[in-house]
N, C-alpha and C. Protein backbone atom coordinates (compact mmCIF):
# COMPACT_ATOMS: atom_id res chain seq x y z
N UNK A 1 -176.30 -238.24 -93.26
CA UNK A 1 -175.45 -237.31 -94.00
C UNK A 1 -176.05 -235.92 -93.92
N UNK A 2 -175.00 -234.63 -93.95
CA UNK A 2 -175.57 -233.28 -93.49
C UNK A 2 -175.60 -232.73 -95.16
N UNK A 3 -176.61 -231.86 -95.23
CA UNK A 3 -176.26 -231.21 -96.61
C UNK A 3 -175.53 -229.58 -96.49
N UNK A 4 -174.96 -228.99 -97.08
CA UNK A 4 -174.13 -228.05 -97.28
C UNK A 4 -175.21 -226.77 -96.28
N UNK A 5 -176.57 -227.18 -96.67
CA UNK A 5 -177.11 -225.93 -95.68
C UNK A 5 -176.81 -226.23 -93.95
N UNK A 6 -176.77 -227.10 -93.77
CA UNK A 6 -177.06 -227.39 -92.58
C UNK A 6 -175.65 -226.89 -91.70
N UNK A 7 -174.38 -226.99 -92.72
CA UNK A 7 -173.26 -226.42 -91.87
C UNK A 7 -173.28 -224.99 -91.55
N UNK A 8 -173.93 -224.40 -93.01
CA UNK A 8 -173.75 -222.53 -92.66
C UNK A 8 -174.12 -222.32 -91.12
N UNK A 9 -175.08 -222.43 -90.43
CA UNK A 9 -174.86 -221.92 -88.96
C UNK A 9 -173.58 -221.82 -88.32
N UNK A 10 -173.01 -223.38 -88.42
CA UNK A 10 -171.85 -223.57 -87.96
C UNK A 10 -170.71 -222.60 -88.51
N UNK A 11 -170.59 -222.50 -89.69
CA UNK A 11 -169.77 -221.33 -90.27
C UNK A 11 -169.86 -219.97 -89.79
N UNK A 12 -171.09 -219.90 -89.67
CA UNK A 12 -171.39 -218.31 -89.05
C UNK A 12 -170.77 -217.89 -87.30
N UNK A 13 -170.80 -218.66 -86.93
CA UNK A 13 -170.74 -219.04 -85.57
C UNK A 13 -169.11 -218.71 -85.31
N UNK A 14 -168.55 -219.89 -86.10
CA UNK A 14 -167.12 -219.91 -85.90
C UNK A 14 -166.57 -218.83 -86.54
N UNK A 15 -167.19 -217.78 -87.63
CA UNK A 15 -166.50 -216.46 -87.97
C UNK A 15 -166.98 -215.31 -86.76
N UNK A 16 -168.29 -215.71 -86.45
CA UNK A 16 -168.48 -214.61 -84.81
C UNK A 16 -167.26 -214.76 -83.80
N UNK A 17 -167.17 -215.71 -83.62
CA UNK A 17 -166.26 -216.22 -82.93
C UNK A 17 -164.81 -215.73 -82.73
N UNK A 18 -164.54 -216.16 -84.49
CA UNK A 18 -162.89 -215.48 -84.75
C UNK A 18 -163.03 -213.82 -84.66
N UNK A 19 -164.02 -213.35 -85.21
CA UNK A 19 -163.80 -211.80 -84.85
C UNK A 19 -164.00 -211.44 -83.60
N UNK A 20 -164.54 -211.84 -82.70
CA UNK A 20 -165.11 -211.19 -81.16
C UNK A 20 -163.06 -211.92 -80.62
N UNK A 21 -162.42 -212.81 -81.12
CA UNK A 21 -161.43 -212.80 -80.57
C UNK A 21 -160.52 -211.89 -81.41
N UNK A 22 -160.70 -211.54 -82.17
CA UNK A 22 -159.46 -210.75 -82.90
C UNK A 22 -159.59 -209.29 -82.12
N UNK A 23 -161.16 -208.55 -81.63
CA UNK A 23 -161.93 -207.68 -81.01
C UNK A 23 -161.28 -207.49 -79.61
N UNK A 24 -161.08 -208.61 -79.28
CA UNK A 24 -160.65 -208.81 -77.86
C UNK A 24 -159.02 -208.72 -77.56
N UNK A 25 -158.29 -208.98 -78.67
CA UNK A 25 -156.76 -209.25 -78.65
C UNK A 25 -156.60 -207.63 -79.09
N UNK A 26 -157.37 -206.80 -80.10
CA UNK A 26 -157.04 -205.73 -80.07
C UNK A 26 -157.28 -204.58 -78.77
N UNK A 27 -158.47 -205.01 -78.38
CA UNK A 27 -158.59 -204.20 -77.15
C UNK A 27 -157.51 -204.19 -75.62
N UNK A 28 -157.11 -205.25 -75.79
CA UNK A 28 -155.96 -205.72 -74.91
C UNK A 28 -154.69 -204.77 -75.18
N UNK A 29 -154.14 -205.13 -76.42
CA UNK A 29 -153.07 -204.64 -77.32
C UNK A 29 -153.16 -203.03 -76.80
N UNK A 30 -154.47 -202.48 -77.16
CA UNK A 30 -154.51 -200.79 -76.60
C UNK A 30 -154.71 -200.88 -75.27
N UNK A 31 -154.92 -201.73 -74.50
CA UNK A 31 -154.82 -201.42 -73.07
C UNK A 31 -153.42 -201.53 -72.37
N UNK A 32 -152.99 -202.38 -72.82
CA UNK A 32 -151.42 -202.77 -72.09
C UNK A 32 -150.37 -202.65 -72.68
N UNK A 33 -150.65 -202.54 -74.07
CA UNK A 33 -149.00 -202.72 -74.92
C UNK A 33 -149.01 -201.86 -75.21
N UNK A 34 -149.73 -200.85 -76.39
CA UNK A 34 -149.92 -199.86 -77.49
C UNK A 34 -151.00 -199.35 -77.80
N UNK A 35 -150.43 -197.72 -77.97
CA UNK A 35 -151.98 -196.95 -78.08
C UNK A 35 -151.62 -195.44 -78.66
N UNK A 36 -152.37 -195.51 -79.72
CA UNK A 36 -152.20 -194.10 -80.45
C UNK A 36 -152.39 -192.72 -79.60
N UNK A 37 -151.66 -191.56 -79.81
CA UNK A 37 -151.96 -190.18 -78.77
C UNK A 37 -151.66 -189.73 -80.43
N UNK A 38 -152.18 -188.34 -79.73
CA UNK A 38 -151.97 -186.94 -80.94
C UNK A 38 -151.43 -186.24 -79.98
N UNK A 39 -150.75 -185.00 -80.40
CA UNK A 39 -149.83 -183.90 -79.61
C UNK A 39 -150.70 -182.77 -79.29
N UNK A 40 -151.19 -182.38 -78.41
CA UNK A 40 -152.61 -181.40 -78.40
C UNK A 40 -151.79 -179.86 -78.31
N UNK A 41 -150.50 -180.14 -78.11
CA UNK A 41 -149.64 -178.62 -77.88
C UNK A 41 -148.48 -178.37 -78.08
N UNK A 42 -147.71 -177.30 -78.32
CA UNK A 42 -146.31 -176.98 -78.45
C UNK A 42 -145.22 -177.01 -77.63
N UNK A 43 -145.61 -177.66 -76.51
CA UNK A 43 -144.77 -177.73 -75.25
C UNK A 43 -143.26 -178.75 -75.76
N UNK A 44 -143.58 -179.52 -76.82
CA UNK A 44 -142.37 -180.54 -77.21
C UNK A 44 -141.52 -180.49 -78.52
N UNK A 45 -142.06 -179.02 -79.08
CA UNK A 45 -141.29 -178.75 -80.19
C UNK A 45 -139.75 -178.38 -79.95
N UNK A 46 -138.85 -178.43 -80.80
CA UNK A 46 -139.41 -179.08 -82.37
C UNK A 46 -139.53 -180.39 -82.18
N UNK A 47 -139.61 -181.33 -81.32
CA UNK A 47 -139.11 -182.53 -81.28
C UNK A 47 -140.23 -183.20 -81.90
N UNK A 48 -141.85 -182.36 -81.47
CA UNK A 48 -142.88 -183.22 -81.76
C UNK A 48 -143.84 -181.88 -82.15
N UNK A 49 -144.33 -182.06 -82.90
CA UNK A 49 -145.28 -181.00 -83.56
C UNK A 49 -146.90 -180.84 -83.17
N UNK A 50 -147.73 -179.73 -83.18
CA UNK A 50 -148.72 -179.88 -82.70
C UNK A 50 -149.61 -180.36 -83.40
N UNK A 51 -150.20 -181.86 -83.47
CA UNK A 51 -151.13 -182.16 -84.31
C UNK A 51 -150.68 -183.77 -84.67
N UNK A 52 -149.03 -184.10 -84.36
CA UNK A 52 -148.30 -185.10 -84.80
C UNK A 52 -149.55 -186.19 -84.04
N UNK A 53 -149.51 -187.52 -84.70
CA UNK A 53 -149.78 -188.56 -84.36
C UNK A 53 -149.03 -189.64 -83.71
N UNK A 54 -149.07 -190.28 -83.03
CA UNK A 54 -147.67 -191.21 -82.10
C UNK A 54 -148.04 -192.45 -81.64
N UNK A 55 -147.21 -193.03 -81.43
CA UNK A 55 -147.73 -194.98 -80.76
C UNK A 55 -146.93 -194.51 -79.16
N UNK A 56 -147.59 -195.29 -78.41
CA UNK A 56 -147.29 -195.03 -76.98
C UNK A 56 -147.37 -196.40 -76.73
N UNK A 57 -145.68 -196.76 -76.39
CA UNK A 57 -145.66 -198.09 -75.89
C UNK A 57 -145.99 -197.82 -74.08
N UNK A 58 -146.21 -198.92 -73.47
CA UNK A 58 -146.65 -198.74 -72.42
C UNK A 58 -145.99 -199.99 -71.43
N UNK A 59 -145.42 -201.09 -72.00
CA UNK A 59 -144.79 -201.93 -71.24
C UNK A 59 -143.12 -201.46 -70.68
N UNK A 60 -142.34 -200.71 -71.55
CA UNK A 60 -141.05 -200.40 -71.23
C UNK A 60 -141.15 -199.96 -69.71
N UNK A 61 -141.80 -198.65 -69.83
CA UNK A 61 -141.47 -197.87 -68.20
C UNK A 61 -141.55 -198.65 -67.18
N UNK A 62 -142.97 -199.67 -67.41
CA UNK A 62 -143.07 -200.59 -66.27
C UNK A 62 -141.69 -201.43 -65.57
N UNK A 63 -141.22 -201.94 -66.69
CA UNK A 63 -140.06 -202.58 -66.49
C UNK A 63 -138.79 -202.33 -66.39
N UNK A 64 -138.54 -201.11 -67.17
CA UNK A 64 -137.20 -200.63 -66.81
C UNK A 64 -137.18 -199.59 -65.76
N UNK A 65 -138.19 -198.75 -64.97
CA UNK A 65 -138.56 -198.25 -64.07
C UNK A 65 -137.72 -199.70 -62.34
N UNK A 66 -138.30 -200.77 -62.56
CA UNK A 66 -137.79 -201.24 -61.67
C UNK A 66 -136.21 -202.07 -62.23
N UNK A 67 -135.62 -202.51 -63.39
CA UNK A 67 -134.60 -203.20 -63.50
C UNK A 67 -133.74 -202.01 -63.77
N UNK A 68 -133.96 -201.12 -64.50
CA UNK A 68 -132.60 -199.89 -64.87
C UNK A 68 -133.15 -198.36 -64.65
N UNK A 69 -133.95 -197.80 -64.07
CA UNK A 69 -134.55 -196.74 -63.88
C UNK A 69 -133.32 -195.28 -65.06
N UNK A 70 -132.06 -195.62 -64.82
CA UNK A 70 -131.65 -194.60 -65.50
C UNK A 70 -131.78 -194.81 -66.72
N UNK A 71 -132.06 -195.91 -67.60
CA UNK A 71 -132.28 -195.85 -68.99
C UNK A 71 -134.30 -195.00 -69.25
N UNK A 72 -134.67 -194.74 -68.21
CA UNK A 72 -135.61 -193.64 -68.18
C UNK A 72 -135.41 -192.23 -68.64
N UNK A 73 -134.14 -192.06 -68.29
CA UNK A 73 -133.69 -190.85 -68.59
C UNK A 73 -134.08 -190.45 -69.90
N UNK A 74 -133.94 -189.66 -70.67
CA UNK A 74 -134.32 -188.57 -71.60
C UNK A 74 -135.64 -189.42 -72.81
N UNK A 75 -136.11 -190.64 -71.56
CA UNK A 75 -137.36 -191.03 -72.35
C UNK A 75 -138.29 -190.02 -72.70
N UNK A 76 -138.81 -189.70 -73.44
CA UNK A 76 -140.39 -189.16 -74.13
C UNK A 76 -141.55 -189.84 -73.78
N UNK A 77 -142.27 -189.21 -72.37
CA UNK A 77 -143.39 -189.82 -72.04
C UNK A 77 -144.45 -189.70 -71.94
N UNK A 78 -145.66 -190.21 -71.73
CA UNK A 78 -147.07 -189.84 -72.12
C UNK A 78 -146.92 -190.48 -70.37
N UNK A 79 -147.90 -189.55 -69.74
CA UNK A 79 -148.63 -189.32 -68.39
C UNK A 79 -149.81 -188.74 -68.10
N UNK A 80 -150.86 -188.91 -66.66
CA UNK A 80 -151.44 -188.77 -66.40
C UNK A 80 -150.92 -187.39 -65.51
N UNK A 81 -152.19 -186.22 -65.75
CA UNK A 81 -151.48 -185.00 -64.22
C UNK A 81 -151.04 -185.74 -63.03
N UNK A 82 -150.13 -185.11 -63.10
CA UNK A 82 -150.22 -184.98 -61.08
C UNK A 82 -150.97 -184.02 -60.44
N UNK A 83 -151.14 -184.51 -59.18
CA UNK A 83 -152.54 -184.18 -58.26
C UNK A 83 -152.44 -182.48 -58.37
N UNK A 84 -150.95 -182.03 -58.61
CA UNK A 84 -150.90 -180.11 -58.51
C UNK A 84 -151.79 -179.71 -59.65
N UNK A 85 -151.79 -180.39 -60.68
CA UNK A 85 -152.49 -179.73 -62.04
C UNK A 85 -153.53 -180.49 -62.45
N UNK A 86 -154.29 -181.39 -61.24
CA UNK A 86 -155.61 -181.63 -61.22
C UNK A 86 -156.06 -180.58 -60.23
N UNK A 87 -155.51 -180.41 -59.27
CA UNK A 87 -155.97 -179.23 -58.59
C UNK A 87 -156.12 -177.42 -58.66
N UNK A 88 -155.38 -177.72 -60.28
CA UNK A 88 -155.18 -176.40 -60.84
C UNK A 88 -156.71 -176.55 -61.98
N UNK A 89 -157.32 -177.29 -62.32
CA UNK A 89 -158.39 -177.41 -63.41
C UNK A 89 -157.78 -178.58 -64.95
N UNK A 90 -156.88 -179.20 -64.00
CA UNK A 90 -157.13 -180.51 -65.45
C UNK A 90 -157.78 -181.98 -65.11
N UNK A 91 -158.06 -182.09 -65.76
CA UNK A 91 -159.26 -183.69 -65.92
C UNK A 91 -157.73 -184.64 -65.42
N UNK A 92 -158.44 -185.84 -64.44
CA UNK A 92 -157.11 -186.80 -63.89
C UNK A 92 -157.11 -187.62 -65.44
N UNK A 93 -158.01 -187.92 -66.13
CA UNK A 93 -157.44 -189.11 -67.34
C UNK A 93 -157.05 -188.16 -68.06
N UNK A 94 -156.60 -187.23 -68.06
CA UNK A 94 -155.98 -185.93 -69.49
C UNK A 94 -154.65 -187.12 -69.71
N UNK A 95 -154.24 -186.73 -70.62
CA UNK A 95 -152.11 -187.05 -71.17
C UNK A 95 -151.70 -186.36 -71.55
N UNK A 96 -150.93 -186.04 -71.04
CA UNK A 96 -149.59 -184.74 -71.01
C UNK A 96 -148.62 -185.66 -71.49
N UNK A 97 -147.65 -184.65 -72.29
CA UNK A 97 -146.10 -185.46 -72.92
C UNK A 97 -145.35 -184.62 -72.82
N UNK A 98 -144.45 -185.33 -71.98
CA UNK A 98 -142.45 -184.76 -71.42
C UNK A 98 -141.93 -185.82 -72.16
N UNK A 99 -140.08 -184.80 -71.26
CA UNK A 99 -139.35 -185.52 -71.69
C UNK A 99 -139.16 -185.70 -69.96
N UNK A 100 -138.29 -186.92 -69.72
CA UNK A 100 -137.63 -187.05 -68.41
C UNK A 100 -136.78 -186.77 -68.14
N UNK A 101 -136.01 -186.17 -67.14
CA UNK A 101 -134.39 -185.31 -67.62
C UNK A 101 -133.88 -185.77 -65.85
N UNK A 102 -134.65 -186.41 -65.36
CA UNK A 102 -134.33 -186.68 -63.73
C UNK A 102 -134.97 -187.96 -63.52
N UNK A 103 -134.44 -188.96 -63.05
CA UNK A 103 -134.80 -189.86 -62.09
C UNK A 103 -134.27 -189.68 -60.74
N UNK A 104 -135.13 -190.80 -59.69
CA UNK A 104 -134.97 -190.40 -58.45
C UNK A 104 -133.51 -190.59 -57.99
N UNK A 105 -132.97 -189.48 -57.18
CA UNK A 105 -131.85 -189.40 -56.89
C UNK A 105 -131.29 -188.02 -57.47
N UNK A 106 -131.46 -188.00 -58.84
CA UNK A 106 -130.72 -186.87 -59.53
C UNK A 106 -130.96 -185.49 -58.87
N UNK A 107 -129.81 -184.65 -58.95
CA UNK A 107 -129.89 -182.99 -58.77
C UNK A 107 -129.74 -182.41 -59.72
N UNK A 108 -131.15 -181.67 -59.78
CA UNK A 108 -131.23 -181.17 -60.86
C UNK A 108 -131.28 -179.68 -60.91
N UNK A 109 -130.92 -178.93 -61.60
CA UNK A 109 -130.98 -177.49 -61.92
C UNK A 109 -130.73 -176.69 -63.49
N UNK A 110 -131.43 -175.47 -63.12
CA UNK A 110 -130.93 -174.80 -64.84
C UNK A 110 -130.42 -173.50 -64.24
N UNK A 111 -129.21 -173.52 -64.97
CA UNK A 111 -128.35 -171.89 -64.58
C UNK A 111 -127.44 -171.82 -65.82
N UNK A 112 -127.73 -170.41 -66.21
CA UNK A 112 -127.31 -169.62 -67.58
C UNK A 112 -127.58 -170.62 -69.09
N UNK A 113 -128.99 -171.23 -68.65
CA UNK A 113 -129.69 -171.52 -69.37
C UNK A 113 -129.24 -172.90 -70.32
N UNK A 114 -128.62 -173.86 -69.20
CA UNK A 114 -128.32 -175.10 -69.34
C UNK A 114 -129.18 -175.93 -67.92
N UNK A 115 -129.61 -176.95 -68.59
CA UNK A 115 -130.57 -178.01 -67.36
C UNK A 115 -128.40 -178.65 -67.53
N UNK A 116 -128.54 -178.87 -65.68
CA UNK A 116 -127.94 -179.64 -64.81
C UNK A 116 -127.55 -180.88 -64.26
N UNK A 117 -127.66 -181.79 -64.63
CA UNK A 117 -127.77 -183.22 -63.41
C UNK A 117 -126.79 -183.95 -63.31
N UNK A 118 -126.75 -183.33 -61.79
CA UNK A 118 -125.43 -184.12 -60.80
C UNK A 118 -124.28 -183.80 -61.38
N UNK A 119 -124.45 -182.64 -61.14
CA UNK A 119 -123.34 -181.58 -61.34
C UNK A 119 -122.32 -181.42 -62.60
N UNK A 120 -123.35 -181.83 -63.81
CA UNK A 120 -122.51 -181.85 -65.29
C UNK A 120 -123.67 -181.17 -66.06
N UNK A 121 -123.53 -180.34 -67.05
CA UNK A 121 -124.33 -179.59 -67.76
C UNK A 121 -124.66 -180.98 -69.07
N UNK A 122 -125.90 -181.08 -68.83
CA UNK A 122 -126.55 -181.62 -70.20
C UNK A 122 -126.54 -181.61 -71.72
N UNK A 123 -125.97 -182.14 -72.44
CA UNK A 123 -125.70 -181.38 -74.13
C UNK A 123 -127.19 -182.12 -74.31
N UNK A 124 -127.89 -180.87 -74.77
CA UNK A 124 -129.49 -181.64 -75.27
C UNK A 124 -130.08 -180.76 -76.94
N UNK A 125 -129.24 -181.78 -77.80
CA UNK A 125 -129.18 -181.50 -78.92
C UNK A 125 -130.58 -181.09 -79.67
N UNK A 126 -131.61 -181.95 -78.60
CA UNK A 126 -133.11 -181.59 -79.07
C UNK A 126 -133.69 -180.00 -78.84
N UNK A 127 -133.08 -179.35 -78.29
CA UNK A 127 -133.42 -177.68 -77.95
C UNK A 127 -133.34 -176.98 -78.87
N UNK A 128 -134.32 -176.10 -78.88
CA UNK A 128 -133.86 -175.36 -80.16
C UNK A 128 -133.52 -173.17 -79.82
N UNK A 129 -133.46 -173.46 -78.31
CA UNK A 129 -133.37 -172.27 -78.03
C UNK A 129 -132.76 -172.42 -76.59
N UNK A 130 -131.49 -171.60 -75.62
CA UNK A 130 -131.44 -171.33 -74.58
C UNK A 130 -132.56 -171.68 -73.40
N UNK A 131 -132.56 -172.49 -72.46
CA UNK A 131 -133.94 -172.11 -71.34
C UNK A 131 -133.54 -170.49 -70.60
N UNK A 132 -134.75 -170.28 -70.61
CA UNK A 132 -135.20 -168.87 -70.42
C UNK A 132 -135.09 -168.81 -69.07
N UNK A 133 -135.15 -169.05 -68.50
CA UNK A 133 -135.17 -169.50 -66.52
C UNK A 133 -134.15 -170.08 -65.88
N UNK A 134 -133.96 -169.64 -64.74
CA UNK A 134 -133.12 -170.44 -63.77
C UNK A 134 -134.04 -171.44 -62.86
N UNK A 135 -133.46 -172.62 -62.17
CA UNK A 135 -134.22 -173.23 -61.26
C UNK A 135 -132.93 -173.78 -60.48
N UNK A 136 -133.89 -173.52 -59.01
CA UNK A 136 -132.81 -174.06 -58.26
C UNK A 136 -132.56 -175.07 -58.38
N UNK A 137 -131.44 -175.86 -57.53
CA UNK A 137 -131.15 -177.56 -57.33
C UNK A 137 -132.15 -178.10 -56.47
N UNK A 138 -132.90 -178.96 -57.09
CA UNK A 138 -133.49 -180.10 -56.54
C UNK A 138 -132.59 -181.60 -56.21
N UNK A 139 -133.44 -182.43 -55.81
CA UNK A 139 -133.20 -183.76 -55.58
C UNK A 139 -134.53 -184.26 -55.56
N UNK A 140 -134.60 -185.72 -57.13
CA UNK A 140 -135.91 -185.83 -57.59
C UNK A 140 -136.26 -187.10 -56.27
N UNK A 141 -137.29 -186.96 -55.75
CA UNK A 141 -137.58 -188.46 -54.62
C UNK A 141 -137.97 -188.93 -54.98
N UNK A 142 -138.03 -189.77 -54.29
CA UNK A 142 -137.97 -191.32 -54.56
C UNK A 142 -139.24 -191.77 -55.12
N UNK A 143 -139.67 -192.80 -55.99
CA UNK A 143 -140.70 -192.99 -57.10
C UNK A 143 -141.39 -191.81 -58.06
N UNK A 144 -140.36 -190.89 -58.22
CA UNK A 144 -140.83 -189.72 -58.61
C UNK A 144 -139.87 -189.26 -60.62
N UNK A 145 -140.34 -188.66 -61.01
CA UNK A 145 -139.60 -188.08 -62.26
C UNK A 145 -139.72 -186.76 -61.96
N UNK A 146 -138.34 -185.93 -63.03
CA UNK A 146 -138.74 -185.03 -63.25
C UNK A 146 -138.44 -184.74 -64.70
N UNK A 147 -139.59 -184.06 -65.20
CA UNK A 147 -140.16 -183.81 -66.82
C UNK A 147 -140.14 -182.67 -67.05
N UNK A 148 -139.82 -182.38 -68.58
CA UNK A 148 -139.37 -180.93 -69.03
C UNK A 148 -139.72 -181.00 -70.61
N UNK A 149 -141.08 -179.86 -70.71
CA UNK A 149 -141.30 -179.97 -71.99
C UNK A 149 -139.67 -179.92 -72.92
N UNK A 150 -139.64 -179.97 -74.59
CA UNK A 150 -138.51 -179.71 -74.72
C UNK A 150 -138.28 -178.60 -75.23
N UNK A 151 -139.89 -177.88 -75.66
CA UNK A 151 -140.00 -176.47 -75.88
C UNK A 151 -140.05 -175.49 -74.27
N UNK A 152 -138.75 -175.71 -73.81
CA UNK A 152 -138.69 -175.55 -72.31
C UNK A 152 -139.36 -174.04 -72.28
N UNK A 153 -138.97 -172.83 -73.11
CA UNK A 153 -139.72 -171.49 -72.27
C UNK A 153 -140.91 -171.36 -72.43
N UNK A 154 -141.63 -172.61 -72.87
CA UNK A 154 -143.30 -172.65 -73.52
C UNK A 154 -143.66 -174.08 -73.02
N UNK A 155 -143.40 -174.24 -71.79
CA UNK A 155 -143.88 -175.53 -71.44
C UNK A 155 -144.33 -176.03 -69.99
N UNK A 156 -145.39 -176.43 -69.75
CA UNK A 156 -145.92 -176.35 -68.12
C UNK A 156 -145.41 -177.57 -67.63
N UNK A 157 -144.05 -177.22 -67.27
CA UNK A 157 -143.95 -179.37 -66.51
C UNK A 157 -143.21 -178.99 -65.45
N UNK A 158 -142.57 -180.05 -65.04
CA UNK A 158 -141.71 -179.84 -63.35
C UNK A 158 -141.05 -178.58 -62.89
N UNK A 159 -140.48 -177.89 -63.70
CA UNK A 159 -139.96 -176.72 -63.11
C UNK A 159 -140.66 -175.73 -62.80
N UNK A 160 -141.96 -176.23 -62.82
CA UNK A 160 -143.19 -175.36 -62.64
C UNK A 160 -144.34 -175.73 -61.20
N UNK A 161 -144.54 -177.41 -61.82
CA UNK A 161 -145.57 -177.65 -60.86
C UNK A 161 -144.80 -179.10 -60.01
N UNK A 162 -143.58 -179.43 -60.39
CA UNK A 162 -142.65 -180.48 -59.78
C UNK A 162 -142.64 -182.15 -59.63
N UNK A 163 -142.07 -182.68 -58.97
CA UNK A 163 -142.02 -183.91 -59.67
C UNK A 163 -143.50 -184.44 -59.83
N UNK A 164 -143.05 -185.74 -60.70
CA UNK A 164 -144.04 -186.45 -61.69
C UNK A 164 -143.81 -188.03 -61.01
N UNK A 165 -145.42 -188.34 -59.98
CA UNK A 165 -145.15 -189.91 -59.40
C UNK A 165 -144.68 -190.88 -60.48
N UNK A 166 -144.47 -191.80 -60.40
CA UNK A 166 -143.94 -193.35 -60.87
C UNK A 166 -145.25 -193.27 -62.05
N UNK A 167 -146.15 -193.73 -60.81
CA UNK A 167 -147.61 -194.02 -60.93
C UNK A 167 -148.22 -193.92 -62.20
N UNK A 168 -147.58 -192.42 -62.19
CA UNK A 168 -148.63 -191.39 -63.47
C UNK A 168 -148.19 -192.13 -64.57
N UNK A 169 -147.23 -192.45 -64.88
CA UNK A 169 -146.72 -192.90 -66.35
C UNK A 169 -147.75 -193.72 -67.04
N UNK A 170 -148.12 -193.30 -68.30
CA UNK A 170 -148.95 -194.11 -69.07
C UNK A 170 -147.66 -195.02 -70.09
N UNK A 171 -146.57 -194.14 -70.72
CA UNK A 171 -145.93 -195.12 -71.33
C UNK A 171 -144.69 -194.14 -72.35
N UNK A 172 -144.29 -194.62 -72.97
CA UNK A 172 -143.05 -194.18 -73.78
C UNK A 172 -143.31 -193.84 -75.28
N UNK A 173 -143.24 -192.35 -75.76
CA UNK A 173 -143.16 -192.45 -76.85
C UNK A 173 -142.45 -193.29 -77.76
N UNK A 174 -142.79 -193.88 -78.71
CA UNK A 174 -141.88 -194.77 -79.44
C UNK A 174 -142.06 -194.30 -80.79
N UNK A 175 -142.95 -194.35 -82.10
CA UNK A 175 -142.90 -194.05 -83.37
C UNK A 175 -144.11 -192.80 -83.37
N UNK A 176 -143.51 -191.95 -84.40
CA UNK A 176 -144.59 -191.24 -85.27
C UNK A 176 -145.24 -191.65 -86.22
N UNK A 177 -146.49 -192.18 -86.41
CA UNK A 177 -146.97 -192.40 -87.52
C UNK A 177 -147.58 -191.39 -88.78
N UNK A 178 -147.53 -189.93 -88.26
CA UNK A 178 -148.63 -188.99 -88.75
C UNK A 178 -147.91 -187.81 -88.61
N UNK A 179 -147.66 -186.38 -89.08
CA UNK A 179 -147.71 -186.93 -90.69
C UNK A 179 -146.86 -187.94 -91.60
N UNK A 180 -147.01 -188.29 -92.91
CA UNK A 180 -146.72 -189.08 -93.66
C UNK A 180 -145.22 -188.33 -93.43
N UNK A 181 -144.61 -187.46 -94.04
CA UNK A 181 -143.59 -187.12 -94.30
C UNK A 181 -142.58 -187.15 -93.26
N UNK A 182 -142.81 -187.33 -91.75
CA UNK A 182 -142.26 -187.45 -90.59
C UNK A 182 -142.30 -189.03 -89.91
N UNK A 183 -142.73 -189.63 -90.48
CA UNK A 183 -142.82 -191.34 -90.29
C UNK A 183 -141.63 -191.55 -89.62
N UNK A 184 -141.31 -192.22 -88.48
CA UNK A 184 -140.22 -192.94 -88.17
C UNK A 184 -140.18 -192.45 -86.26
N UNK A 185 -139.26 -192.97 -85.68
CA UNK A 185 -138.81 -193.39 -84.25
C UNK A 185 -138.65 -192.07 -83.74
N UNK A 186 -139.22 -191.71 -82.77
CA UNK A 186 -138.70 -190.52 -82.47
C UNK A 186 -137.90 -189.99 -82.14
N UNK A 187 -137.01 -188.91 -81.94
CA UNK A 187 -135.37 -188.42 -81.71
C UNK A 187 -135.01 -189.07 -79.81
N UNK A 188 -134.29 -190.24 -79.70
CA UNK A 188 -133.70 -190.23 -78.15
C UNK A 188 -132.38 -189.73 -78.01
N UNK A 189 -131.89 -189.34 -76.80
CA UNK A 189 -130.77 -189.34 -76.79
C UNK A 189 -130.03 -190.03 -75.82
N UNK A 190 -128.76 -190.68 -75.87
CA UNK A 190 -128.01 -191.94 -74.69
C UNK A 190 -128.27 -191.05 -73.53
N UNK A 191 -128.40 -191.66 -72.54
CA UNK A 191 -128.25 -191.10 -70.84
C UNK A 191 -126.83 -190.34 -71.17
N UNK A 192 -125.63 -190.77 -71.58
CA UNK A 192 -124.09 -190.76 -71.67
C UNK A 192 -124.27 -189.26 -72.02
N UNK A 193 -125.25 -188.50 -73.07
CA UNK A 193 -124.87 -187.27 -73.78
C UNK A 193 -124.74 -186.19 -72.92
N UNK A 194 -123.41 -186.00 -71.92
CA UNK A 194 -122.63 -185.12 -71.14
C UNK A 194 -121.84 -184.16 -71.96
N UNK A 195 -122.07 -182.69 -71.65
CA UNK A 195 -121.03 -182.00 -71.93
C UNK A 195 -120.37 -181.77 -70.41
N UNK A 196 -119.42 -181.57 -70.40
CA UNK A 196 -118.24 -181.26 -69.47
C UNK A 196 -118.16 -179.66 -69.33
């Protein structure tokens, strides 16, 4: 017969145990599924504030990238530079956050201060000012995005340094957690939101 001391090892063991797996299921969880970002700049106002806190899902793009690529459209995404603005002085693991306003195929342009694609002017209720610029018509290629802060005349993304590989995508904004008073999903809008 064992007396009550003789199990504590065993107890200790099997709680090392359960935590080095709970340790392990969380580290996973932030590698592949979900992972907190902060907003380091004003490039996405008003949509996202500088300082906001956010969950970055990371499985969607993977998958709807190859089954529906246009439900990509006016996703909110967290990415890695592309090679132009590592070669301009940014670190390759930095994260930058767009919006996507092009998948491959689309023609895209801004004239009299409406973004374009495929030849219907965009209603993009998230703006809070005219774009300041014209850009010619593109055509985004193939495994490629194109991203547009949504504080467009204060924002360094494609109409600047141009499309954004597949590759780069780290993942999809999904909730704000931070601040308290802004809690909730962040603003999307349907692919469908066409003005004529």
């Amino acid at each position: 017969m064992t007396s009550p001391r003789e199990k504590k090892p065993n107890q200790k063991k099997n709680s090392w145990t359960g935590i080095i797996i709970w340790i392990l299921i969380a580290i996973f969880l932030r590698w592949q599924v979900i992972e907190p970002r902060w907003i380091p700049s004003g490039s996405m106002l008003p949509t996202l504030n500088i300082q906001d806190r956010i969950l970055v899902e990371k499985l969607s793009p993977k998958i709807k990238k190859f089954k529906n690529p246009s439900a990509m459209r006016n996703a909110i995404v967290v990415f890695n530079p592309p090679q132009q603005l590592i070669d301009a002085g940014y670190e390759s693991n930095a994260a930058l956050i767009k919006r996507i306003v092009g998948i491959p195929g689309d023609k895209i342009e801004v004239n009299s201060g409406k973004l374009i694609r495929n030849g219907e002017t965009v209603k993009e209720t998230w703006l809070s000012e005219p774009i300041g610029y014209e850009m010619k018509k593109i055509i985004v290629p193939p495994h490629s995005f194109w991203v547009l802060g949504d504080n467009r005349n204060n924002s360094l993304d494609s109409h600047l340094w141009g499309e954004l590989p597949e590759e780069n995508l780290i993942g999809t904004a999904l909730v704000r957690y931070w601040p308290i008073n802004n809690i909730g999903s962040i603003r999307f809008s349907p692919s469908t939101n066409v003005v004529s």
